[in-house]
C-alpha atoms as a PDB file:
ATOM      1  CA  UNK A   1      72.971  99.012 114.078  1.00  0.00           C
ATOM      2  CA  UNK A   2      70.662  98.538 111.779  1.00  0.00           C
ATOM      3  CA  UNK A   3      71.526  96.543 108.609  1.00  0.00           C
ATOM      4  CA  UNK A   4      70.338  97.641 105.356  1.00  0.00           C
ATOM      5  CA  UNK A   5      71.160  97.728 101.612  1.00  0.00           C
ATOM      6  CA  UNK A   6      73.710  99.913 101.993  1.00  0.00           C
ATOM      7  CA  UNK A   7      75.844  98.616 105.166  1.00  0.00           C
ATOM      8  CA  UNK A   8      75.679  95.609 102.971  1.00  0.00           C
ATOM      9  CA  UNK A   9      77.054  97.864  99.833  1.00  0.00           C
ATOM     10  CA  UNK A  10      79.630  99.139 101.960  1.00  0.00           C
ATOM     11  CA  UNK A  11      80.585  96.012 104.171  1.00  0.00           C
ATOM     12  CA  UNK A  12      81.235  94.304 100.605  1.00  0.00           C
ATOM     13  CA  UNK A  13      83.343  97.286  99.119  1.00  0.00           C
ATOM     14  CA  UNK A  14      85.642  97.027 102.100  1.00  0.00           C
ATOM     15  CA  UNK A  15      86.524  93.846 101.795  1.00  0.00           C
ATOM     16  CA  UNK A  16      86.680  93.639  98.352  1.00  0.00           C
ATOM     17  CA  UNK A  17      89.569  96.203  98.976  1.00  0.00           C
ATOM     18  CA  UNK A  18      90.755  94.481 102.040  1.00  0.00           C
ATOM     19  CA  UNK A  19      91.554  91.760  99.437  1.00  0.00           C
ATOM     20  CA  UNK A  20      93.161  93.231  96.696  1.00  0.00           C
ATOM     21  CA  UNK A  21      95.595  94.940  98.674  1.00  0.00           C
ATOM     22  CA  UNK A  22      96.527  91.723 100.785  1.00  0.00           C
ATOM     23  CA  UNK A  23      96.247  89.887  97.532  1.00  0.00           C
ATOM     24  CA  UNK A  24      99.155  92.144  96.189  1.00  0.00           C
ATOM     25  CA  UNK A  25     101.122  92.248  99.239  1.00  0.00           C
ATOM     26  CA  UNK A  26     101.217  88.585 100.453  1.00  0.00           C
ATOM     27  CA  UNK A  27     101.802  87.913  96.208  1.00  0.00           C
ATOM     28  CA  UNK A  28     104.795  90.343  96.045  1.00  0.00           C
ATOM     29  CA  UNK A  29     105.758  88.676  99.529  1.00  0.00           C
ATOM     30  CA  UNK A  30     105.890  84.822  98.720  1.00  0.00           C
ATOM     31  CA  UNK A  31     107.348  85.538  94.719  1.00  0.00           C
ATOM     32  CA  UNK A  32     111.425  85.361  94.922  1.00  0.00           C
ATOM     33  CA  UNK A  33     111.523  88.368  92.711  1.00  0.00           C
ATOM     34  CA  UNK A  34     109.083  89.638  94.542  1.00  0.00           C
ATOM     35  CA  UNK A  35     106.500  90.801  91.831  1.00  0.00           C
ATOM     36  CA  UNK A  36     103.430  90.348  91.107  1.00  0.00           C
ATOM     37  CA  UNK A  37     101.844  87.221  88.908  1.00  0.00           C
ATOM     38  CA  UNK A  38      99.289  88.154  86.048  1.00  0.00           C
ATOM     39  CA  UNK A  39      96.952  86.249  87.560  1.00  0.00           C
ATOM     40  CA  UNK A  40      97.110  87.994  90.906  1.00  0.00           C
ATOM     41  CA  UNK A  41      97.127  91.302  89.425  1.00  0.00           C
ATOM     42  CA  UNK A  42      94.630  90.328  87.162  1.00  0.00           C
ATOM     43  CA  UNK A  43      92.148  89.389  90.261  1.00  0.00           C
ATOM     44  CA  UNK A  44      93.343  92.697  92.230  1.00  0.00           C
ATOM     45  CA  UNK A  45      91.849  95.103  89.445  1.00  0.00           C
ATOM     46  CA  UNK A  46      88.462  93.136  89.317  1.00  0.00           C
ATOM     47  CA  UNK A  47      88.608  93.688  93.334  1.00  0.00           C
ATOM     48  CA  UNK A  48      89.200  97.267  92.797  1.00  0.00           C
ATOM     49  CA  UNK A  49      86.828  97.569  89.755  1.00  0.00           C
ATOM     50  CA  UNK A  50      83.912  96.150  92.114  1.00  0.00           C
ATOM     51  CA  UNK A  51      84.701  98.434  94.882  1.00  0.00           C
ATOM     52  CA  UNK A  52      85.027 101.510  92.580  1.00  0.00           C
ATOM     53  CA  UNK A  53      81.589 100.512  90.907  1.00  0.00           C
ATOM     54  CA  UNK A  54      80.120 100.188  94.526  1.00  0.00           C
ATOM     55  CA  UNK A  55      81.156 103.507  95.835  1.00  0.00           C
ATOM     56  CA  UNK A  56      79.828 104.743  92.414  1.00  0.00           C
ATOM     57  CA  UNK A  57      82.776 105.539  90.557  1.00  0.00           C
ATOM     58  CA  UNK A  58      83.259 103.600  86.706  1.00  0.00           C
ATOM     59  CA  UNK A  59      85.396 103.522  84.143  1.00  0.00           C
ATOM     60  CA  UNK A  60      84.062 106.713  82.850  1.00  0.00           C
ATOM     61  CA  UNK A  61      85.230 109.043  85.827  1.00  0.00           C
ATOM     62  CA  UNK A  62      86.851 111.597  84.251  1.00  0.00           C
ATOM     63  CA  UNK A  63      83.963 112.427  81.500  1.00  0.00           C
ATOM     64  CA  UNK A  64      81.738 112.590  84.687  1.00  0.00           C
ATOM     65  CA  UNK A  65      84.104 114.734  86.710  1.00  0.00           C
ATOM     66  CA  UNK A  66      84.175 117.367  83.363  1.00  0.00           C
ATOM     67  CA  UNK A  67      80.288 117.295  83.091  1.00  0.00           C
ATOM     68  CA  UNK A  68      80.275 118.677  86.846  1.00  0.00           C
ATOM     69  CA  UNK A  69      82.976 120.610  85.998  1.00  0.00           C
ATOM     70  CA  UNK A  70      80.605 122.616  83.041  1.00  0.00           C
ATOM     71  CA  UNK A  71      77.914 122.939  85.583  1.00  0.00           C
ATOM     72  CA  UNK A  72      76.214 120.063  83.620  1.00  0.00           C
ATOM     73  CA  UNK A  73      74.376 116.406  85.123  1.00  0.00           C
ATOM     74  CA  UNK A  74      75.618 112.983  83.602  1.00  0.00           C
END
């Protein structure tokens, strides 16, 4: 396999999301209440924000997704 720009892109998106979701989990595990710190979740959505800006998605989805809708390119 050949590794490029991309694998690297996608290698780093995985794992970012490997570790927000096992960030949550093993946080909601170990708490008594079993919830979720600030902190935690706080670290979880910049995870998820860096995967979602990887695999090209940003906070501006849904304008993008009604542009395509029209027949119209961001």
């Amino acid at each position: 396999m050949e590794f490029n720009k991309y694998n690297a892109e996608v290698f780093v998106a995985v794992g970012c999301f490997l570790a927000a979701v096992g960030l949550a989990f093993t946080s909601m595990f170990i708490s008594k209440d079993h919830d979720i710190a600030a902190g935690v979740l706080m670290m979880c959505a910049q995870f998820l924000t860096l995967t979602a800006a990887i695999f090209g998605l940003d906070y501006k989805w849904k304008t993008y997704e009604r542009q395509l809708r029209k027949g119209g390119e961001k």
